[in-house]
PDB file of N, CA and C in Angstrom:
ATOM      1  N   UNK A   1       0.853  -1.165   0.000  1.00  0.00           N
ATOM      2  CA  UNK A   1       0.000   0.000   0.000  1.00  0.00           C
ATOM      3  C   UNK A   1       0.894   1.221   0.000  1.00  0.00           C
ATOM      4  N   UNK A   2       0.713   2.490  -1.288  1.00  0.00           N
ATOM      5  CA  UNK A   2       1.322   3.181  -1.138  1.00  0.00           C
ATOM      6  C   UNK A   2       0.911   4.491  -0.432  1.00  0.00           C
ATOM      7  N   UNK A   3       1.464   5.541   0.300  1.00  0.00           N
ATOM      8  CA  UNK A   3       0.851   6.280   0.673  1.00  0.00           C
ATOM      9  C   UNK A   3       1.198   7.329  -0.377  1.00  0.00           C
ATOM     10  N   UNK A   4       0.041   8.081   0.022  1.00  0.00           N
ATOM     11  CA  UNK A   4      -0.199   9.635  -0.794  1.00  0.00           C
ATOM     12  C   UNK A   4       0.972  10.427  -1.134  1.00  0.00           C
ATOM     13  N   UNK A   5       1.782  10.814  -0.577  1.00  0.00           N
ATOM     14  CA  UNK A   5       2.825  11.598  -0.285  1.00  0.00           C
ATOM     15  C   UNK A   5       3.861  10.747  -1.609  1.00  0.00           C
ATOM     16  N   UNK A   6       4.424   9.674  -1.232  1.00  0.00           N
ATOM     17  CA  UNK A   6       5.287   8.765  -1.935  1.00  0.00           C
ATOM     18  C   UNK A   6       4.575   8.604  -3.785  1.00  0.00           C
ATOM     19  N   UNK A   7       3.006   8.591  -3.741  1.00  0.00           N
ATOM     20  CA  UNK A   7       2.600   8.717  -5.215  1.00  0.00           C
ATOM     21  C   UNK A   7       3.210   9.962  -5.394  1.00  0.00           C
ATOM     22  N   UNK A   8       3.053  11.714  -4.970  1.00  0.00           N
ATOM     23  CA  UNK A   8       2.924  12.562  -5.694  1.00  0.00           C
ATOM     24  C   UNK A   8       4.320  12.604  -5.990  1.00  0.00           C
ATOM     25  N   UNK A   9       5.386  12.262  -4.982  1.00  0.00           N
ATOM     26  CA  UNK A   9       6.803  12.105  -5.126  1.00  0.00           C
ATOM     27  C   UNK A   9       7.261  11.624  -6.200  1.00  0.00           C
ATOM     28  N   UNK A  10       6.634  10.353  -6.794  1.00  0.00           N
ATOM     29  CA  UNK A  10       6.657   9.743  -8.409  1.00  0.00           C
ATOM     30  C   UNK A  10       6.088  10.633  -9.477  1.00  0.00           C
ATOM     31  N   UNK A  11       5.694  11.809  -9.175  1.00  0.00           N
ATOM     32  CA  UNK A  11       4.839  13.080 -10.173  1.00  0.00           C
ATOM     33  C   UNK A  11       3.677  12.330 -10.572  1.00  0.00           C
ATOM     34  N   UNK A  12       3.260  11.798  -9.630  1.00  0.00           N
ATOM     35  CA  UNK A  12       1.497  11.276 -10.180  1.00  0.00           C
ATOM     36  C   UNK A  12       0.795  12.622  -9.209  1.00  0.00           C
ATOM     37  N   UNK A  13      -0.262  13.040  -9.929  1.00  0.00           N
ATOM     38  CA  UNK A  13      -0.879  14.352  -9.808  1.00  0.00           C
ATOM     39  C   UNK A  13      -1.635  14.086  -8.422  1.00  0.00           C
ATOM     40  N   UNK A  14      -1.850  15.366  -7.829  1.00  0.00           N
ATOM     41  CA  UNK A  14      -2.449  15.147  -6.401  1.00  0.00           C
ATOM     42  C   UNK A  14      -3.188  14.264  -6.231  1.00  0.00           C
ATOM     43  N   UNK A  15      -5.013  14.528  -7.040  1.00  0.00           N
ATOM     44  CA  UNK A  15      -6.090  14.394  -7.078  1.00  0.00           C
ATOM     45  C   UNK A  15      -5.604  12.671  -7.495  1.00  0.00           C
ATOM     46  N   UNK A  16      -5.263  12.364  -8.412  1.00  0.00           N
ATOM     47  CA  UNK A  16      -5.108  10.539  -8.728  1.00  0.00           C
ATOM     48  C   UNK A  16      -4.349   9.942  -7.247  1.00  0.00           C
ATOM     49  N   UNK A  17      -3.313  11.055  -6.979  1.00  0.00           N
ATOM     50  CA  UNK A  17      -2.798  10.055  -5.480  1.00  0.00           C
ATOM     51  C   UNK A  17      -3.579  10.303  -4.307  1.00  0.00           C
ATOM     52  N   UNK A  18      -4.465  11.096  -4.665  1.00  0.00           N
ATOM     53  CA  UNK A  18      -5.213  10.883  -2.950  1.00  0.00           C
ATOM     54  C   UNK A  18      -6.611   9.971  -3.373  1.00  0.00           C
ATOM     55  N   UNK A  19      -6.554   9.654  -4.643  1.00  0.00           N
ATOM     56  CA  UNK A  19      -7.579   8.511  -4.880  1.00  0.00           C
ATOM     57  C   UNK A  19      -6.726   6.959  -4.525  1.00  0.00           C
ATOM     58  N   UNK A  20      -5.525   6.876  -4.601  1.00  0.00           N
ATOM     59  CA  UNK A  20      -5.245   5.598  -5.093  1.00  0.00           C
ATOM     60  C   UNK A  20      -4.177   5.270  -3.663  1.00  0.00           C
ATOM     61  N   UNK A  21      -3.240   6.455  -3.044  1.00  0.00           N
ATOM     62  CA  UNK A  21      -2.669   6.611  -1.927  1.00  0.00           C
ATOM     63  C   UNK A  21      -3.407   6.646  -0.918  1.00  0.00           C
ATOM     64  N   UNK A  22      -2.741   6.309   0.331  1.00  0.00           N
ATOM     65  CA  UNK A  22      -3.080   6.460   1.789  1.00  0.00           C
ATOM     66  C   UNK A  22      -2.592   7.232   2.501  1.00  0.00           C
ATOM     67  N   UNK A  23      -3.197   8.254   3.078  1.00  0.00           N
ATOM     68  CA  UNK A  23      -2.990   9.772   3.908  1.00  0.00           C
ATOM     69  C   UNK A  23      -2.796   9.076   5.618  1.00  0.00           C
ATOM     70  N   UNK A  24      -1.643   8.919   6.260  1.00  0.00           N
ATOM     71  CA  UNK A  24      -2.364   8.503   7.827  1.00  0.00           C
ATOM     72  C   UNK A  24      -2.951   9.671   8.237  1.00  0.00           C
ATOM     73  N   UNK A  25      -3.815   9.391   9.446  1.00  0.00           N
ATOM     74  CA  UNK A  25      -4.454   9.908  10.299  1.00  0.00           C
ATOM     75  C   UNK A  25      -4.413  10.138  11.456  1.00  0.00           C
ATOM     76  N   UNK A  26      -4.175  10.746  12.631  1.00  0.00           N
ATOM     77  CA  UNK A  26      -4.367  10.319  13.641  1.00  0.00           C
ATOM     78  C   UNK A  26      -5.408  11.246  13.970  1.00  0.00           C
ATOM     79  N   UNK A  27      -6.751  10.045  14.717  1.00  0.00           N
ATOM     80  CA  UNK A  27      -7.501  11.105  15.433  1.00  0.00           C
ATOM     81  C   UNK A  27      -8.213  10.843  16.922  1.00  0.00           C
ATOM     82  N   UNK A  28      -8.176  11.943  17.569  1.00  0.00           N
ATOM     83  CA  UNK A  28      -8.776  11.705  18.892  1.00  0.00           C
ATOM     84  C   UNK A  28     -10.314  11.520  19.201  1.00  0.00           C
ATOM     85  N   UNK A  29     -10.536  10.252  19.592  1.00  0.00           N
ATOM     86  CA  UNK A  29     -11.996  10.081  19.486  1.00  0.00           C
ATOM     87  C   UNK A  29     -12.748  11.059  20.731  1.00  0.00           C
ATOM     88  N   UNK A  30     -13.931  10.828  20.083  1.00  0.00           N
ATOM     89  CA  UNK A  30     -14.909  12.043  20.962  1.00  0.00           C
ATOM     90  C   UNK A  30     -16.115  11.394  20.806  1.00  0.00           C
ATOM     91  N   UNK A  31     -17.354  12.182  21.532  1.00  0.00           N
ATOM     92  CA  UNK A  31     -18.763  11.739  21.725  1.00  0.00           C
ATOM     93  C   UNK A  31     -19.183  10.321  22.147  1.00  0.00           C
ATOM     94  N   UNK A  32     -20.080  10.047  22.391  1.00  0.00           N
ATOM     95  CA  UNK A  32     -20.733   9.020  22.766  1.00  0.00           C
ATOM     96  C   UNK A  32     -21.645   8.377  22.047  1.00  0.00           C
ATOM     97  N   UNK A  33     -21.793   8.594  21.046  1.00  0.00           N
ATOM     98  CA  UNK A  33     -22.810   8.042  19.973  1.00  0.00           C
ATOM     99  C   UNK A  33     -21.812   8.295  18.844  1.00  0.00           C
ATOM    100  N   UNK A  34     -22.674   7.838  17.408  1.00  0.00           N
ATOM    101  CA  UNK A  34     -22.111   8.011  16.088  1.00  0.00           C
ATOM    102  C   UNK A  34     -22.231   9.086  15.752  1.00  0.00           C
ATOM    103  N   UNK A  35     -23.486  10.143  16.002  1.00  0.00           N
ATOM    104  CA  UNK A  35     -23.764  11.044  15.628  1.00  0.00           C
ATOM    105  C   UNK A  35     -22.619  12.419  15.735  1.00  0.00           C
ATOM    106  N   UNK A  36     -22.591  12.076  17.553  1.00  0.00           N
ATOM    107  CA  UNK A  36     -21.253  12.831  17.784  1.00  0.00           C
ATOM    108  C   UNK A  36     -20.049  12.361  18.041  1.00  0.00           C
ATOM    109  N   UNK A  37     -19.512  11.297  17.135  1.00  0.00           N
ATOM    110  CA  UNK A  37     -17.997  10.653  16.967  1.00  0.00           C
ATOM    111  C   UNK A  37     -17.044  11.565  16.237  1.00  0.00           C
ATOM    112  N   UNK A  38     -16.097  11.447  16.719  1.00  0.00           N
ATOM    113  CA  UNK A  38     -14.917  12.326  15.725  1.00  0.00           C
ATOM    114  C   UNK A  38     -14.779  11.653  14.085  1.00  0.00           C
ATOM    115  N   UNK A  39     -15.081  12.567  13.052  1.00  0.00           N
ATOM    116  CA  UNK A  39     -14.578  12.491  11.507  1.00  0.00           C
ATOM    117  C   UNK A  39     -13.653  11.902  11.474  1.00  0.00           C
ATOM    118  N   UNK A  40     -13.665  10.831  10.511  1.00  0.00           N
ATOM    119  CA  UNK A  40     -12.469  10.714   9.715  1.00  0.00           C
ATOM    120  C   UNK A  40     -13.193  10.723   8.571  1.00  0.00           C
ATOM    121  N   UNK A  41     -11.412  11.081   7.710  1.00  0.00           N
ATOM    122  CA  UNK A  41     -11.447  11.111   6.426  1.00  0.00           C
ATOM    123  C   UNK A  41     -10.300  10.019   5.734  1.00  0.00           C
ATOM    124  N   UNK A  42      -9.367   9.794   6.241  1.00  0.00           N
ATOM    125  CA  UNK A  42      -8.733   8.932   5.456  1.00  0.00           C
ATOM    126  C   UNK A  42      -8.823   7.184   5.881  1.00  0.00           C
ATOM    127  N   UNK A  43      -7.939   6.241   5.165  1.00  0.00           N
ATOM    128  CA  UNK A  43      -8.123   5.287   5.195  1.00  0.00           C
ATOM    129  C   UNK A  43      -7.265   4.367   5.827  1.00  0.00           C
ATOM    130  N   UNK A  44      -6.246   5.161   6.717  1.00  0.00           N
ATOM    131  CA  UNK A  44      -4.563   4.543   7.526  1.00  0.00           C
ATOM    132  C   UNK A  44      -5.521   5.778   8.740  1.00  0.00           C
ATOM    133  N   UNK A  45      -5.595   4.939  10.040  1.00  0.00           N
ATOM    134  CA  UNK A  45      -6.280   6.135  11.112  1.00  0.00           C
ATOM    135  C   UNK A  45      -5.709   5.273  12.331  1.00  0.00           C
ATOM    136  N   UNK A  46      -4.912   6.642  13.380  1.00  0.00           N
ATOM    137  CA  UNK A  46      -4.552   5.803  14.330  1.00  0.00           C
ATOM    138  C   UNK A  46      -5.395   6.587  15.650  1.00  0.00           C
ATOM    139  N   UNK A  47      -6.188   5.713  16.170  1.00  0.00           N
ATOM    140  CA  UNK A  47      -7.291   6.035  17.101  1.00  0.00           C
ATOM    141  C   UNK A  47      -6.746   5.840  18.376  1.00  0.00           C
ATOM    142  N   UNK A  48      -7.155   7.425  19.450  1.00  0.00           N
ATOM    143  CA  UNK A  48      -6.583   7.800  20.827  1.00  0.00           C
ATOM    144  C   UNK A  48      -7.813   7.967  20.811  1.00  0.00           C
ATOM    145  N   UNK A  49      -7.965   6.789  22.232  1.00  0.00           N
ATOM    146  CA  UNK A  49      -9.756   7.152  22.778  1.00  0.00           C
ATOM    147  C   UNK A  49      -9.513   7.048  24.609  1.00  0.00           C
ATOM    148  N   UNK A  50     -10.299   7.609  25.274  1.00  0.00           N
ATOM    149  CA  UNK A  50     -10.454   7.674  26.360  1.00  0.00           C
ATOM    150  C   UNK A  50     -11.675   6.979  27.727  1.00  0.00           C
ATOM    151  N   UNK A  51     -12.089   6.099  26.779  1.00  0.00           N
ATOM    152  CA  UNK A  51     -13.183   5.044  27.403  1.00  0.00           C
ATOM    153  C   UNK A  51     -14.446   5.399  26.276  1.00  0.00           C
ATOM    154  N   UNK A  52     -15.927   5.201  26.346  1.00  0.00           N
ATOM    155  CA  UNK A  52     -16.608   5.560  25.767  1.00  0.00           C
ATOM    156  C   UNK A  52     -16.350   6.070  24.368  1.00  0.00           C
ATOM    157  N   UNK A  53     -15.830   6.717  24.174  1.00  0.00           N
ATOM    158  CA  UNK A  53     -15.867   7.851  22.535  1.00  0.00           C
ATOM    159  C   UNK A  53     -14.955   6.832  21.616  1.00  0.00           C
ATOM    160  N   UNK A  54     -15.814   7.794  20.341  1.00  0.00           N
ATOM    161  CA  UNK A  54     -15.925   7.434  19.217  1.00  0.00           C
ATOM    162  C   UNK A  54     -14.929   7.971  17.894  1.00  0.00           C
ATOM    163  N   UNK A  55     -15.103   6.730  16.755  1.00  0.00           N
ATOM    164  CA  UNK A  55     -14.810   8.184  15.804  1.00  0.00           C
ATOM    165  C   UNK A  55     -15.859   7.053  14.237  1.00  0.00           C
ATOM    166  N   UNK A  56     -15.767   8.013  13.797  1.00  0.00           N
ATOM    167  CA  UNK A  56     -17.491   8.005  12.340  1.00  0.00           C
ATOM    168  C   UNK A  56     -16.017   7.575  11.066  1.00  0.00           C
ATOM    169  N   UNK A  57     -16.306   6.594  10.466  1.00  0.00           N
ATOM    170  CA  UNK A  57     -15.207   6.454   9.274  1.00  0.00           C
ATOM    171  C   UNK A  57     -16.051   7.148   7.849  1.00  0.00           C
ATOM    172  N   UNK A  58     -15.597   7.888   7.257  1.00  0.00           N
ATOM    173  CA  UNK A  58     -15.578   8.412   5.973  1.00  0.00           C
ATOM    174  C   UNK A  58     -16.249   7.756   5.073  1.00  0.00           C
ATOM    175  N   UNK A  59     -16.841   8.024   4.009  1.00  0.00           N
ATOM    176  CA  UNK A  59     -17.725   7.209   2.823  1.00  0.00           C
ATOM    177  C   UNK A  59     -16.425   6.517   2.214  1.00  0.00           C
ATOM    178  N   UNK A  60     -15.890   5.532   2.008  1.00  0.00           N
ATOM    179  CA  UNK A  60     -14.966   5.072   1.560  1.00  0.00           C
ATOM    180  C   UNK A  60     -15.286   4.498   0.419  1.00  0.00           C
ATOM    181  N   UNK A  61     -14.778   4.248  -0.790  1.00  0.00           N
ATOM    182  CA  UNK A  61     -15.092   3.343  -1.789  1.00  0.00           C
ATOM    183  C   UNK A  61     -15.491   2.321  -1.977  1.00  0.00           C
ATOM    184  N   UNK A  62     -16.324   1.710  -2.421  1.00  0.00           N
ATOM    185  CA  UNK A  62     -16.871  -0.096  -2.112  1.00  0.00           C
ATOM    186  C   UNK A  62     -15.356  -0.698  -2.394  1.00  0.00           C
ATOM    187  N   UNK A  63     -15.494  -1.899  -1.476  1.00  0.00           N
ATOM    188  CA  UNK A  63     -14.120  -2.129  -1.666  1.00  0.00           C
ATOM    189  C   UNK A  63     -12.586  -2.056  -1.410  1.00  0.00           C
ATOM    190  N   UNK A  64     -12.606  -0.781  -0.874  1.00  0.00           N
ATOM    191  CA  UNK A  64     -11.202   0.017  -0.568  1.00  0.00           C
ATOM    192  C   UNK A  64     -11.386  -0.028   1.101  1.00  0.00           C
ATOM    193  N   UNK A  65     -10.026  -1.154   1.328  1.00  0.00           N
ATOM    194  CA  UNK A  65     -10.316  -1.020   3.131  1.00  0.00           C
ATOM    195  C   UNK A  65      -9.630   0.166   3.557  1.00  0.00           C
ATOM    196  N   UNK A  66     -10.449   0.284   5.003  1.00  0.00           N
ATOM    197  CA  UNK A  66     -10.036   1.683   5.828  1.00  0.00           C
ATOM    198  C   UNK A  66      -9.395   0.766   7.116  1.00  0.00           C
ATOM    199  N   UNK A  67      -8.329   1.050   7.302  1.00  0.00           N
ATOM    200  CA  UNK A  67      -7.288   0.275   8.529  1.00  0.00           C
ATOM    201  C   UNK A  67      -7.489   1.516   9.664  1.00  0.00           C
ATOM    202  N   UNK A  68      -7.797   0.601  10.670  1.00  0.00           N
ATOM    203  CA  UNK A  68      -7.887   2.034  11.901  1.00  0.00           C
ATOM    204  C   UNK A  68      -6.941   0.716  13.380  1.00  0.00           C
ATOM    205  N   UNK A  69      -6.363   1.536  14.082  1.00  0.00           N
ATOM    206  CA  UNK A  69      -5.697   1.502  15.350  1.00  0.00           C
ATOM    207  C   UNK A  69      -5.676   2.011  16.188  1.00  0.00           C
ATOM    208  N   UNK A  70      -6.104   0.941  17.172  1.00  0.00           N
ATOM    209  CA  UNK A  70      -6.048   1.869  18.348  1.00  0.00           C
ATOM    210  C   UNK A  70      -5.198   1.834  19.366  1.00  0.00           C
ATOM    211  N   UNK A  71      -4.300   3.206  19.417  1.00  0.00           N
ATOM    212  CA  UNK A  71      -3.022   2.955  20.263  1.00  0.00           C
ATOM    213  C   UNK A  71      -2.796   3.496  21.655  1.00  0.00           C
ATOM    214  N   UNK A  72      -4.218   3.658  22.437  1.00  0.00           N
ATOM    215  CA  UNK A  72      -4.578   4.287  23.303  1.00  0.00           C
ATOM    216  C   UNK A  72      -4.613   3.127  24.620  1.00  0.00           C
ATOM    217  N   UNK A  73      -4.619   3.243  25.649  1.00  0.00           N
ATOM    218  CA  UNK A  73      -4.952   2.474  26.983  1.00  0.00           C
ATOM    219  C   UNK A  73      -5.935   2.673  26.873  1.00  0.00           C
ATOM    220  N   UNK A  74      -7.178   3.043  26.201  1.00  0.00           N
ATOM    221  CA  UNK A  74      -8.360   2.565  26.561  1.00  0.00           C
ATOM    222  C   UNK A  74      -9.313   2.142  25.112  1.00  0.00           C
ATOM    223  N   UNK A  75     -10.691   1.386  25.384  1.00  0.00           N
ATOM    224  CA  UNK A  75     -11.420   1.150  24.521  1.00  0.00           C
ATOM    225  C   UNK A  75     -11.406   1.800  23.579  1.00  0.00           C
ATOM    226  N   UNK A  76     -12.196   2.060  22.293  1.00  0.00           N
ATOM    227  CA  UNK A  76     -13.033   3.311  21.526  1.00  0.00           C
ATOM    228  C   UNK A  76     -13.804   2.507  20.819  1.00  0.00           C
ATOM    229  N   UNK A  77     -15.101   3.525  19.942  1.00  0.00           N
ATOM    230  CA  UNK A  77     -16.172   2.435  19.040  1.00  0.00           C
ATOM    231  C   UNK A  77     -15.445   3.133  17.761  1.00  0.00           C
ATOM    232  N   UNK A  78     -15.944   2.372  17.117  1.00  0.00           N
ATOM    233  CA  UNK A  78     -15.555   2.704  15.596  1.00  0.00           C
ATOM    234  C   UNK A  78     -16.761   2.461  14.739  1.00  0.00           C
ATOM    235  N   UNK A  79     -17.654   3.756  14.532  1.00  0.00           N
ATOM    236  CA  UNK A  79     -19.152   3.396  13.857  1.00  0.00           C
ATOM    237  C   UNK A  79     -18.414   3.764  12.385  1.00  0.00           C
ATOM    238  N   UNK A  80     -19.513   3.278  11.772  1.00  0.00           N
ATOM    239  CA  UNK A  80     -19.925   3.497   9.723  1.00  0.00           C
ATOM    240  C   UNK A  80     -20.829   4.565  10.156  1.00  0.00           C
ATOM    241  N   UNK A  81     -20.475   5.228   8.524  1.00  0.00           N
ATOM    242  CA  UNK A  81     -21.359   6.646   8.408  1.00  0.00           C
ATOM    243  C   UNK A  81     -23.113   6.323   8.386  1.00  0.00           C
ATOM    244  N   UNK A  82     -23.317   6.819   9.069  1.00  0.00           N
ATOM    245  CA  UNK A  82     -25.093   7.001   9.290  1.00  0.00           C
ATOM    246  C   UNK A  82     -25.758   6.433   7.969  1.00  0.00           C
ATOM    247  N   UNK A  83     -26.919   5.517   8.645  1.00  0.00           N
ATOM    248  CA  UNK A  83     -27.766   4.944   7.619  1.00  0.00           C
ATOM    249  C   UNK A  83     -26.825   3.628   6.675  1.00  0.00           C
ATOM    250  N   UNK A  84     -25.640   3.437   7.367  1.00  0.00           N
ATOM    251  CA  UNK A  84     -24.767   2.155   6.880  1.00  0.00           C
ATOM    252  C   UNK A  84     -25.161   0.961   7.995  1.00  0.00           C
ATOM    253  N   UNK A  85     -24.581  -0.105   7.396  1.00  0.00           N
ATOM    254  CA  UNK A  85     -24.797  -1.533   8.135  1.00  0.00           C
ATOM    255  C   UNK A  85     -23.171  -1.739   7.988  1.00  0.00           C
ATOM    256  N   UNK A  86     -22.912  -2.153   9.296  1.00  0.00           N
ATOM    257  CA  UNK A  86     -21.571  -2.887   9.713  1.00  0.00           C
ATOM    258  C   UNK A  86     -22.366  -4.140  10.834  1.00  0.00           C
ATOM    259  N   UNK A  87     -21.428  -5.100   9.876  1.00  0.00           N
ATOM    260  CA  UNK A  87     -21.812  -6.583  10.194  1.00  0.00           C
ATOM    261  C   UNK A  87     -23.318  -6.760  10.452  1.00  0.00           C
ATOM    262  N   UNK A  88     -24.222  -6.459   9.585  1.00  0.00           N
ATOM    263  CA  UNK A  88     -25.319  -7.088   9.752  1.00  0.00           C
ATOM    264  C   UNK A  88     -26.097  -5.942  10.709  1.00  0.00           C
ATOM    265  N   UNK A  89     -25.672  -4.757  11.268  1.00  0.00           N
ATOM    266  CA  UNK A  89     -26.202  -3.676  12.388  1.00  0.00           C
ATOM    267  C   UNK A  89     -26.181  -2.516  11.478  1.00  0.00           C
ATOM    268  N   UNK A  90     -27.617  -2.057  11.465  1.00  0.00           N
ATOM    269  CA  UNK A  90     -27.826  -0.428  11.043  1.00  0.00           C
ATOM    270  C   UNK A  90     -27.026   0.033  11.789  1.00  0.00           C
ATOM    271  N   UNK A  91     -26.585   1.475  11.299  1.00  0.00           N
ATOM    272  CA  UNK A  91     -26.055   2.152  12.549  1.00  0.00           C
ATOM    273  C   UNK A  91     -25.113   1.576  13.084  1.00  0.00           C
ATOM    274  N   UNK A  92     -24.366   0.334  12.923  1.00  0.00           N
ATOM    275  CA  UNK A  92     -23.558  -0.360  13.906  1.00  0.00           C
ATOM    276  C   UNK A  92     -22.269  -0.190  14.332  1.00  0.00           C
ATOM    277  N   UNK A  93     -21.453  -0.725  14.935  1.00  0.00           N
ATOM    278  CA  UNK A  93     -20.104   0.037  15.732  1.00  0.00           C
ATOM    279  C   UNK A  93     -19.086  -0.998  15.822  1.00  0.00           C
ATOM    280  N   UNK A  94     -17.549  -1.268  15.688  1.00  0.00           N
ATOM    281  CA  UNK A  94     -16.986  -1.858  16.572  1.00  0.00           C
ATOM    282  C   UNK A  94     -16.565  -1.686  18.147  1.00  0.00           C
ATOM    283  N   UNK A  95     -16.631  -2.110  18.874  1.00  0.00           N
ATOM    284  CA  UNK A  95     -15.821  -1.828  19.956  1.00  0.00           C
ATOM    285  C   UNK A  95     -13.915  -1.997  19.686  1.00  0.00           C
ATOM    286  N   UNK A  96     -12.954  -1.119  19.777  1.00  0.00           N
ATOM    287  CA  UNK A  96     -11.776  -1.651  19.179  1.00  0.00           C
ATOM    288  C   UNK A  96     -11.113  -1.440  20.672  1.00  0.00           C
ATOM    289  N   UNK A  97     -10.761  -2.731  21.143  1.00  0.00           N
ATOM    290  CA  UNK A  97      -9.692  -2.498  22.319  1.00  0.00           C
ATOM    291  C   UNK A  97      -8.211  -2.384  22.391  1.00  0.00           C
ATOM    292  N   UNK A  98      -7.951  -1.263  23.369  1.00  0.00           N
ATOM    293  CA  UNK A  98      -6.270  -1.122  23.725  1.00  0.00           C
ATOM    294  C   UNK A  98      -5.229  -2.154  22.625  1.00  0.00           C
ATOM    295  N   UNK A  99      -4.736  -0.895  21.970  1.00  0.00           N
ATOM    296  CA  UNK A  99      -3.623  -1.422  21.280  1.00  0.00           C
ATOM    297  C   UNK A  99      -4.135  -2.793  20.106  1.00  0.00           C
ATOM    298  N   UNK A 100      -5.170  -2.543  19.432  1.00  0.00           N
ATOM    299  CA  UNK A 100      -5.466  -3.375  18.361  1.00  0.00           C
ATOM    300  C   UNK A 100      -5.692  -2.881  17.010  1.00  0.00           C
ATOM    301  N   UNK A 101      -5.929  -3.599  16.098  1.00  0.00           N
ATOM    302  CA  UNK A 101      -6.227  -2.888  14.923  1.00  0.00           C
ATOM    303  C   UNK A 101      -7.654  -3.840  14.211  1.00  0.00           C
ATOM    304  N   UNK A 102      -8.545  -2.624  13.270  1.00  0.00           N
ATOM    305  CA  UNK A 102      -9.662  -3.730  12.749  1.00  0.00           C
ATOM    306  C   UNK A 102      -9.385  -3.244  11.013  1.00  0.00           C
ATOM    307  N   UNK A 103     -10.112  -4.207  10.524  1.00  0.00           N
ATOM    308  CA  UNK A 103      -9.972  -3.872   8.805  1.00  0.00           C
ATOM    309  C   UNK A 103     -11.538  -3.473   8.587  1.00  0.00           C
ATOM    310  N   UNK A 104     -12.213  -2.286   7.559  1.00  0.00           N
ATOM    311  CA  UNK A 104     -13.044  -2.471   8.177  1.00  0.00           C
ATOM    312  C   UNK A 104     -12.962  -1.900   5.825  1.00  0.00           C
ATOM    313  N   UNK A 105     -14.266  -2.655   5.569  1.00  0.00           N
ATOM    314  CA  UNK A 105     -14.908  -2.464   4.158  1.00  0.00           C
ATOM    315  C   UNK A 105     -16.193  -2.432   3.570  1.00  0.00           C
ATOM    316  N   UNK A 106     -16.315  -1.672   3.080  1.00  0.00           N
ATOM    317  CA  UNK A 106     -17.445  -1.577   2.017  1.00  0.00           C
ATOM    318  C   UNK A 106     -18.004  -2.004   1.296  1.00  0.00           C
ATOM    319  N   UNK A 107     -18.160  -3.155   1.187  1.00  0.00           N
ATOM    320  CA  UNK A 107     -17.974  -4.795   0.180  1.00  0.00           C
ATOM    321  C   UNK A 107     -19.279  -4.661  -0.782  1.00  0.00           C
ATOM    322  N   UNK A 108     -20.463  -3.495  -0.286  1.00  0.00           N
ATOM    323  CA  UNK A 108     -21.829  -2.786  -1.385  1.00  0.00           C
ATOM    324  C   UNK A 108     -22.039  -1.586  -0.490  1.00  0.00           C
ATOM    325  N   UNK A 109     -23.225  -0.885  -1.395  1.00  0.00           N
ATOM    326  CA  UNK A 109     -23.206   0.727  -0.804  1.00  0.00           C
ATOM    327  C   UNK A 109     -23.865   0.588   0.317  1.00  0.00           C
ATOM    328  N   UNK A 110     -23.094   0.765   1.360  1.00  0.00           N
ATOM    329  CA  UNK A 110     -23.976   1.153   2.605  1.00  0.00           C
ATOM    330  C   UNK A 110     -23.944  -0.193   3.526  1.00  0.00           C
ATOM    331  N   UNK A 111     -22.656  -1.335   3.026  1.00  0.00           N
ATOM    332  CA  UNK A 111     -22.878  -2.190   3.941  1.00  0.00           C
ATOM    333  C   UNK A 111     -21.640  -2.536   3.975  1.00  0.00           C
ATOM    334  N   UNK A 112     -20.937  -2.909   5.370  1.00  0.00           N
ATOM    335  CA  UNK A 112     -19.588  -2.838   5.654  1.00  0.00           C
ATOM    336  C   UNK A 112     -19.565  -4.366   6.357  1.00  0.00           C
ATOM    337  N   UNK A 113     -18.406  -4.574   6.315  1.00  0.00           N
ATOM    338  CA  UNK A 113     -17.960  -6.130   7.175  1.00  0.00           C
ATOM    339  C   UNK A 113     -16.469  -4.968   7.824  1.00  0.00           C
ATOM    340  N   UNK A 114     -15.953  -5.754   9.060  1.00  0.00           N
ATOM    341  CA  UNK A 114     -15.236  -5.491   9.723  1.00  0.00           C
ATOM    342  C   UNK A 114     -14.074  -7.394  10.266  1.00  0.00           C
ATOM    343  N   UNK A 115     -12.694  -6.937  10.287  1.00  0.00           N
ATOM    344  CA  UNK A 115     -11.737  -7.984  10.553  1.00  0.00           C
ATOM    345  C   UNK A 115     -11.461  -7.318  11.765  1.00  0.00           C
ATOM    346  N   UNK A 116     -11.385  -7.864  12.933  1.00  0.00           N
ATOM    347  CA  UNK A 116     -10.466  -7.777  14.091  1.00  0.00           C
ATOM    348  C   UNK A 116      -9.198  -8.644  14.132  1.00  0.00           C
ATOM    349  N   UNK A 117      -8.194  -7.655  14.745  1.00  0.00           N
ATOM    350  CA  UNK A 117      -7.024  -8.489  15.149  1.00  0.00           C
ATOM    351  C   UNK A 117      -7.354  -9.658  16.050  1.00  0.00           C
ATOM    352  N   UNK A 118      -6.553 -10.476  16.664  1.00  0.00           N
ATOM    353  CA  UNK A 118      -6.663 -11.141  17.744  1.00  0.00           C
ATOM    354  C   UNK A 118      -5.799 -10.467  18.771  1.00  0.00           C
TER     355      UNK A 118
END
């Protein structure tokens, strides 16, 4: 997987490498629901959560996994954007615990499967 930065470095034009590259992320989760979870936008996200809170993953491409981590001492959820199904749950969430990572995809519009580490 290449990241964004390393495409434009090869002179492939912004807009094609932030389609085809990976931007990391790091973001600090927030809220208690999906509604008010912290944004993301890219598809490499390294998640600092503080018990409860959240963060909302981005409309991602059918298909194109979004890798998120969480490198925090505590829990966080990891919902799909509103009106999506992850694993079979409207609305639904992972729980991602201390120091793990999940794979999480778009496999049709509006319906996601999720991989946990062990």
């Amino acid at each position: 997987m290449a990241l964004q930065t390393d495409l434009m470095g090869a002179s492939m034009p912004y807009n094609l490498a932030a389609l085809l590259g990976y931007a990391p992320q790091t973001v600090a989760a927030a809220g208690t629901t999906q509604t008010n979870a912290a944004t993301t936008q890219s598809k490499l996200i390294e998640m600092t959560a503080t018990g409860a809170d959240g963060i909302i993953l981005g409309n991602a491409d059918q298909g194109t996994p979004v890798y998120v981590y969480n490198s925090s001492s505590s829990t966080g959820l990891v919902y799909v954007p509103v009106g999506h199904t992850l694993n079979n749950t409207l609305n639904g969430s992972l729980s991602l615990t201390t120091h793990k990572a999940a794979t999480f995809v778009q496999y049709k519009n509006k319906f996601w499967f999720s991989n946990l580490t062990a």
